[in-house]
Protein backbone atom coordinates (compact mmCIF):
# COMPACT_ATOMS: atom_id res chain seq x y z
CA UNK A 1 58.95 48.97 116.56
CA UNK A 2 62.07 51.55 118.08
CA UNK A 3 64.20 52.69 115.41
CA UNK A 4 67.32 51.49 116.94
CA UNK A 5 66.07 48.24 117.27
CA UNK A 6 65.23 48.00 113.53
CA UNK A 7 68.43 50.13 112.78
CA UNK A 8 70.37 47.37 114.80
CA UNK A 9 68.92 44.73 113.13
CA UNK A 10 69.70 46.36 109.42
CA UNK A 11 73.38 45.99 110.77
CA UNK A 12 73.12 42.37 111.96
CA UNK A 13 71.58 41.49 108.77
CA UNK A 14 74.23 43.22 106.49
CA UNK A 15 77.05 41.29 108.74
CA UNK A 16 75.68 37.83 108.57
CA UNK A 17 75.01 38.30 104.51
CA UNK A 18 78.91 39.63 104.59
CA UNK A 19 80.30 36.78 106.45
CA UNK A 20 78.08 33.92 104.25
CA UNK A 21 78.67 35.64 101.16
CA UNK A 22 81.62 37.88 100.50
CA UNK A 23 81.20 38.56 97.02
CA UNK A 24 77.94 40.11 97.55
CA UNK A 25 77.47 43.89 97.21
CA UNK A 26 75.11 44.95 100.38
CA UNK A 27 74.27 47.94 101.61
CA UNK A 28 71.80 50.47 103.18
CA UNK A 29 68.88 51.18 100.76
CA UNK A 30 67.88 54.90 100.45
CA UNK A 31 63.75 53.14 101.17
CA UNK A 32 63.34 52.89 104.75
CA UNK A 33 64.11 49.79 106.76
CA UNK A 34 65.56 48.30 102.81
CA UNK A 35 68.70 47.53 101.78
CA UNK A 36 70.43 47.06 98.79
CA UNK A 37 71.58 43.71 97.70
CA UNK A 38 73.67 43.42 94.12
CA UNK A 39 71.76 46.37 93.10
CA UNK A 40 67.79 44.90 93.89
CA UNK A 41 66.52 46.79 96.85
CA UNK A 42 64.94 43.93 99.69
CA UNK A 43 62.65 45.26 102.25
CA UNK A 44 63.40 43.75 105.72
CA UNK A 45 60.15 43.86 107.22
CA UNK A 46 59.03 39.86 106.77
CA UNK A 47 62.71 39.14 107.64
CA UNK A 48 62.09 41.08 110.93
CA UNK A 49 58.99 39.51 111.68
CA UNK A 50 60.08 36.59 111.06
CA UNK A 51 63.29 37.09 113.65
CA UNK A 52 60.78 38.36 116.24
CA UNK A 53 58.95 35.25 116.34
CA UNK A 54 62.29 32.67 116.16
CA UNK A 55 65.42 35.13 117.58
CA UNK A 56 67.25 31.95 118.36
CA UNK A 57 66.55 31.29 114.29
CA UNK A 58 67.66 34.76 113.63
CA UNK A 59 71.31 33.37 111.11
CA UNK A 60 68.94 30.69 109.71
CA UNK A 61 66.32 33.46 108.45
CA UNK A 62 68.66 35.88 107.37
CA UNK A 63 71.10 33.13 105.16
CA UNK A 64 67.49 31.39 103.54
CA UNK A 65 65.78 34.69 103.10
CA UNK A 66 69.87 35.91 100.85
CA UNK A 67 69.72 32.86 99.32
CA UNK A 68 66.34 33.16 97.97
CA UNK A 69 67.10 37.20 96.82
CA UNK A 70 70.14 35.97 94.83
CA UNK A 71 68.07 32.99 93.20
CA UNK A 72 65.55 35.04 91.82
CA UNK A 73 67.87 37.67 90.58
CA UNK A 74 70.28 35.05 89.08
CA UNK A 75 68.35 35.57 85.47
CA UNK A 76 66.90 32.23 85.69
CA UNK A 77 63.93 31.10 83.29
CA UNK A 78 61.28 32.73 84.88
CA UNK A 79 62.40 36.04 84.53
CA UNK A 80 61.41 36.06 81.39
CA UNK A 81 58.66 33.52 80.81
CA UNK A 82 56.61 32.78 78.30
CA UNK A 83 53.02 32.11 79.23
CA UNK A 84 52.74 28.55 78.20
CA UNK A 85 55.84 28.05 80.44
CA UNK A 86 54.44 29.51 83.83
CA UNK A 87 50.62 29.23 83.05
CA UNK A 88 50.27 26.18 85.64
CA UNK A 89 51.89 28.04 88.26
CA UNK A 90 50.32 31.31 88.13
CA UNK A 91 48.18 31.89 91.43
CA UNK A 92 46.48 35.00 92.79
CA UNK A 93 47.78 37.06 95.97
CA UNK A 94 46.22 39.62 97.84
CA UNK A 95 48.07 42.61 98.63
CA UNK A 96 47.42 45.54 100.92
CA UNK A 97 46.66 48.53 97.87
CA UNK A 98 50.05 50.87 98.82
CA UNK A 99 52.42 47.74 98.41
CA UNK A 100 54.47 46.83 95.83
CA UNK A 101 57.24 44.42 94.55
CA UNK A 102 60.60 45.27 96.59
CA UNK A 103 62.98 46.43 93.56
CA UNK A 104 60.14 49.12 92.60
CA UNK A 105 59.16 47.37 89.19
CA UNK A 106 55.33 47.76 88.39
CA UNK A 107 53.46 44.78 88.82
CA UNK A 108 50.57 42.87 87.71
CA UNK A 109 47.11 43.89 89.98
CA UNK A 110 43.48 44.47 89.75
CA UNK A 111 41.67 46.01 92.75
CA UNK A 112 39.43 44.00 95.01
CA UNK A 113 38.02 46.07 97.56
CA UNK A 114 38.89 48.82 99.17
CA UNK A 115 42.38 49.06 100.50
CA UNK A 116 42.95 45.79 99.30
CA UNK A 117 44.20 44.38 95.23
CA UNK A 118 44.87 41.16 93.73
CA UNK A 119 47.95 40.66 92.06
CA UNK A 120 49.52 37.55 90.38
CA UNK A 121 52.11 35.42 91.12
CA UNK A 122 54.25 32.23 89.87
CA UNK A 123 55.11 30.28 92.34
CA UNK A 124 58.64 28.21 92.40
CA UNK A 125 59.86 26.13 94.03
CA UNK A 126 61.67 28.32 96.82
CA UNK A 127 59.99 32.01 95.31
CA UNK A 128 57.20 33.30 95.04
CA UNK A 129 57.25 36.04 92.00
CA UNK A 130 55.04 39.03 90.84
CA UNK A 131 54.45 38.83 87.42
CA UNK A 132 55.49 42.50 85.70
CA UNK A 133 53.70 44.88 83.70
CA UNK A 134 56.39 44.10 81.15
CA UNK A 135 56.08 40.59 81.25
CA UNK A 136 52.30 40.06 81.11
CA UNK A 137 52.25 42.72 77.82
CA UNK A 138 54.15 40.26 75.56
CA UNK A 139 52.06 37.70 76.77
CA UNK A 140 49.08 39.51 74.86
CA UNK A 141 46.57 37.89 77.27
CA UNK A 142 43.40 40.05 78.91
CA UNK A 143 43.87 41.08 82.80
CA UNK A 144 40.39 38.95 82.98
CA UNK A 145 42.03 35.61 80.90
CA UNK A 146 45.04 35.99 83.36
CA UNK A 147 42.42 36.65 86.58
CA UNK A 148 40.58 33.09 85.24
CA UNK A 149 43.88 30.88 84.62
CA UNK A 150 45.26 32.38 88.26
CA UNK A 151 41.69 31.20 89.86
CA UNK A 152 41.97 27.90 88.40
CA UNK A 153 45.44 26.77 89.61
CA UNK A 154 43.88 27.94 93.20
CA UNK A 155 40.38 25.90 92.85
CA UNK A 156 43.03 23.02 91.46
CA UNK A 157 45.22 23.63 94.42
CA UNK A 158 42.48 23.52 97.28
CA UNK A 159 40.68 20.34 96.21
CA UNK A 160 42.52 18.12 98.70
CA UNK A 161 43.41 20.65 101.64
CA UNK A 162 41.87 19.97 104.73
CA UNK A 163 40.24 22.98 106.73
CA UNK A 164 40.20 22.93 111.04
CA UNK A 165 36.51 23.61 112.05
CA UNK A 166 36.09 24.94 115.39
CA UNK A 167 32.59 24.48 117.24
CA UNK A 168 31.12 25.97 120.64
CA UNK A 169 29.61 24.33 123.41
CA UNK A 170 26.69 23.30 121.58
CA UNK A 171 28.43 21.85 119.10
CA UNK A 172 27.86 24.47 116.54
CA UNK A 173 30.89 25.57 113.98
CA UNK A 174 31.42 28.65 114.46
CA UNK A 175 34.71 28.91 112.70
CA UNK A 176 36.52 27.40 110.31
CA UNK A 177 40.45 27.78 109.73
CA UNK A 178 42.30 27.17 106.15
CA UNK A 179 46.27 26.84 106.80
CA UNK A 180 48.52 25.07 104.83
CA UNK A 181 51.11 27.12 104.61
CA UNK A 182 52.02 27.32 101.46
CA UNK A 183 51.84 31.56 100.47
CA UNK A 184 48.42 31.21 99.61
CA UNK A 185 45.88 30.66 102.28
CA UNK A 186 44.77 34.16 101.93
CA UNK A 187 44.12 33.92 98.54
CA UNK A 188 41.63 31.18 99.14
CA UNK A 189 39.19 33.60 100.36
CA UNK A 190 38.67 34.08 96.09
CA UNK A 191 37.37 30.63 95.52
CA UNK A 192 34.74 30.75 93.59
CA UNK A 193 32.43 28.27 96.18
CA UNK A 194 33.93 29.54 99.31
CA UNK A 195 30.45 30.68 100.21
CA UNK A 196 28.29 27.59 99.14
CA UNK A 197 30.38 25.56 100.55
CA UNK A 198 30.52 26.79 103.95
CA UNK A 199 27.32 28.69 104.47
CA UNK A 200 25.40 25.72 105.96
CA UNK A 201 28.13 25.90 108.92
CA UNK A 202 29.01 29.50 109.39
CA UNK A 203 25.52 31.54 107.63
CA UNK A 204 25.43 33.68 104.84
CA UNK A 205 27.08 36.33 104.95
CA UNK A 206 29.93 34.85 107.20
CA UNK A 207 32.97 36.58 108.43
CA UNK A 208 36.96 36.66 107.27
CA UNK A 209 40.06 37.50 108.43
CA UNK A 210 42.86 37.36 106.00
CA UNK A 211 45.82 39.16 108.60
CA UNK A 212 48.70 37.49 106.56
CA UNK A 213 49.18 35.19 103.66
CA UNK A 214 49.51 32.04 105.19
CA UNK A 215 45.93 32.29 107.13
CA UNK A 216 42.30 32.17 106.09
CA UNK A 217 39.63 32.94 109.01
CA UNK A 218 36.34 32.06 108.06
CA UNK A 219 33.46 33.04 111.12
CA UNK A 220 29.72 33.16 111.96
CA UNK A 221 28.95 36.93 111.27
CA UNK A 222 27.53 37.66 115.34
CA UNK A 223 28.69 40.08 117.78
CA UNK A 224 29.79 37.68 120.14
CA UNK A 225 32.28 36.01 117.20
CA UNK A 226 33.67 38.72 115.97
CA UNK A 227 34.50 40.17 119.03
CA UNK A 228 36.32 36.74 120.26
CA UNK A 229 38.08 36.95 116.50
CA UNK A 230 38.84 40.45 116.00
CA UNK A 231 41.75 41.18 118.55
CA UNK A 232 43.52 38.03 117.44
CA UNK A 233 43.63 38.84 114.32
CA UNK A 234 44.80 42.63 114.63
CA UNK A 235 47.64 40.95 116.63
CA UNK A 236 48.61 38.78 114.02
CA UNK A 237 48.43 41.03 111.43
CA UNK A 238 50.52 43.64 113.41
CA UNK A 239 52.99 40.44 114.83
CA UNK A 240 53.36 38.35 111.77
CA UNK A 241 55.18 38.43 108.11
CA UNK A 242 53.73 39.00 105.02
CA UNK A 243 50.87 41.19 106.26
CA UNK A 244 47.42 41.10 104.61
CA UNK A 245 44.90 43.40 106.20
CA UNK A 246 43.47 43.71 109.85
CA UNK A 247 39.91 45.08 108.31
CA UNK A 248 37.47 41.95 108.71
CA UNK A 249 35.71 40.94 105.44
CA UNK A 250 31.77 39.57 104.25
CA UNK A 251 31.71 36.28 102.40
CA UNK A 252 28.42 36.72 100.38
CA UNK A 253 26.65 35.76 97.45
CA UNK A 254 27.77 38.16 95.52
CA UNK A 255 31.75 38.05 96.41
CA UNK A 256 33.30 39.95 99.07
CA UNK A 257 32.72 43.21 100.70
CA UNK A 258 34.27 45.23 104.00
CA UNK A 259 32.55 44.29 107.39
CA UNK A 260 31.36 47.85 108.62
């Protein structure tokens, strides 16, 4: 990714957001490839994945992705939430370990294995927002109490999504493909009966691939599978927004663990 390509693209952004709304402060951030809207520093790396994919899109992304950034820091009602509020809306996300919210605030997160942590989310209508230290200390809740009520709007969630299955020649599944696009298809590599449910078609332990958020991969764990899988998704996780991991995972028993 040249600098001056994302250097020029810093500039476009900062024009468009001028021209669509001139009362907002914007500038450079001092974070790299980040810039500073009404104060709140906004990483543009989905933005510029996003513009990669759909340059002819490239106004579109930039005026949805301000108009979102000014929503959420408009002081509405949950940026401040109590619990009982928010509780049916809180969902797990899984984050790459180093990342963190945009503006620098500390978030909500547990680890899950290495390189990789869980943190927690409410999800609006148009946002999707990390629930703060701050926040989830007046709630006076457990990190395990929040973990269950976050796994329970997922299981809730993924009762009536439909998964693609993919079979070979023989007409075996080999994979098995959860997309629905809605921030949280990564996350459904935490349900609870991931692994009993699709064991009969894939073997135990099968193969993941979690590259962004809006993708779940589950594979038959054989050479010739995971070699056909792999690639693809280190391309997508190096191509597409909202990056999970390129590291393949093990769907066992027992939970997950890294594929060697």
């Amino acid at each position: 990714m040249p600098e001056a390509t994302r250097d020029q693209f810093s500039r476009q952004v900062i024009e468009i957001v001028r021209s669509r709304f001139p009362l907002v402060k914007i500038a450079r951030a001092e974070q790299s490839f980040a810039l500073r809207i009404n104060g709140h520093i906004a990483s543009l790396e989905n933005l510029y994945r996003m513009s990669l994919l759909r340059p002819e899109d490239v106004k579109h992304h930039v005026e949805r992705w301000a108009v979102e950034l000014l929503r959420a820091a408009e002081g509405t009602p949950d940026q401040d939430p109590s619990f009982d509020r928010v509780k049916d809306r809180i969902l797990p996300m899984i984050l790459l370990q180093s990342e963190t919210q945009d503006d620098g605030a500390a978030i909500v997160t547990e680890p899950l294995i290495d390189g990789l942590q869980i943190a927690y989310a409410i999800d609006s209508d148009r946002t999707i927002a990390y629930i703060p230290q701050a926040v989830f200390l007046r709630w006076n809740m457990t990190l395990d109490d929040l973990h269950h009520v976050a796994i329970a709007n997922l299981v809730a969630r993924s009762e009536s999504i439909s998964a693609h299955a993919a079979a070979d020649e023989d007409g075996e599944v080999n994979l098995i493909l959860f997309q629905t696009m809605d921030g949280f298809d990564a996350s459904r590599i935490l349900l609870p009966t991931l692994h009993e449910r699709l064991r009969e078609h894939l073997g135990s332990p099968f193969a993941a691939g979690i590259p962004n958020r809006d993708i779940l991969l589950c594979f038959r764990n054989d050479e010739e599978t995971v070699a056909r899988l792999k690639d693809k998704i280190a391309d997508d996780f190096r191509q597409m927004p909202h990056q999970v991991t390129e590291k393949l995972l093990l769907v066992t028993p027992d939970g997950l663990a890294p594929r060697g």
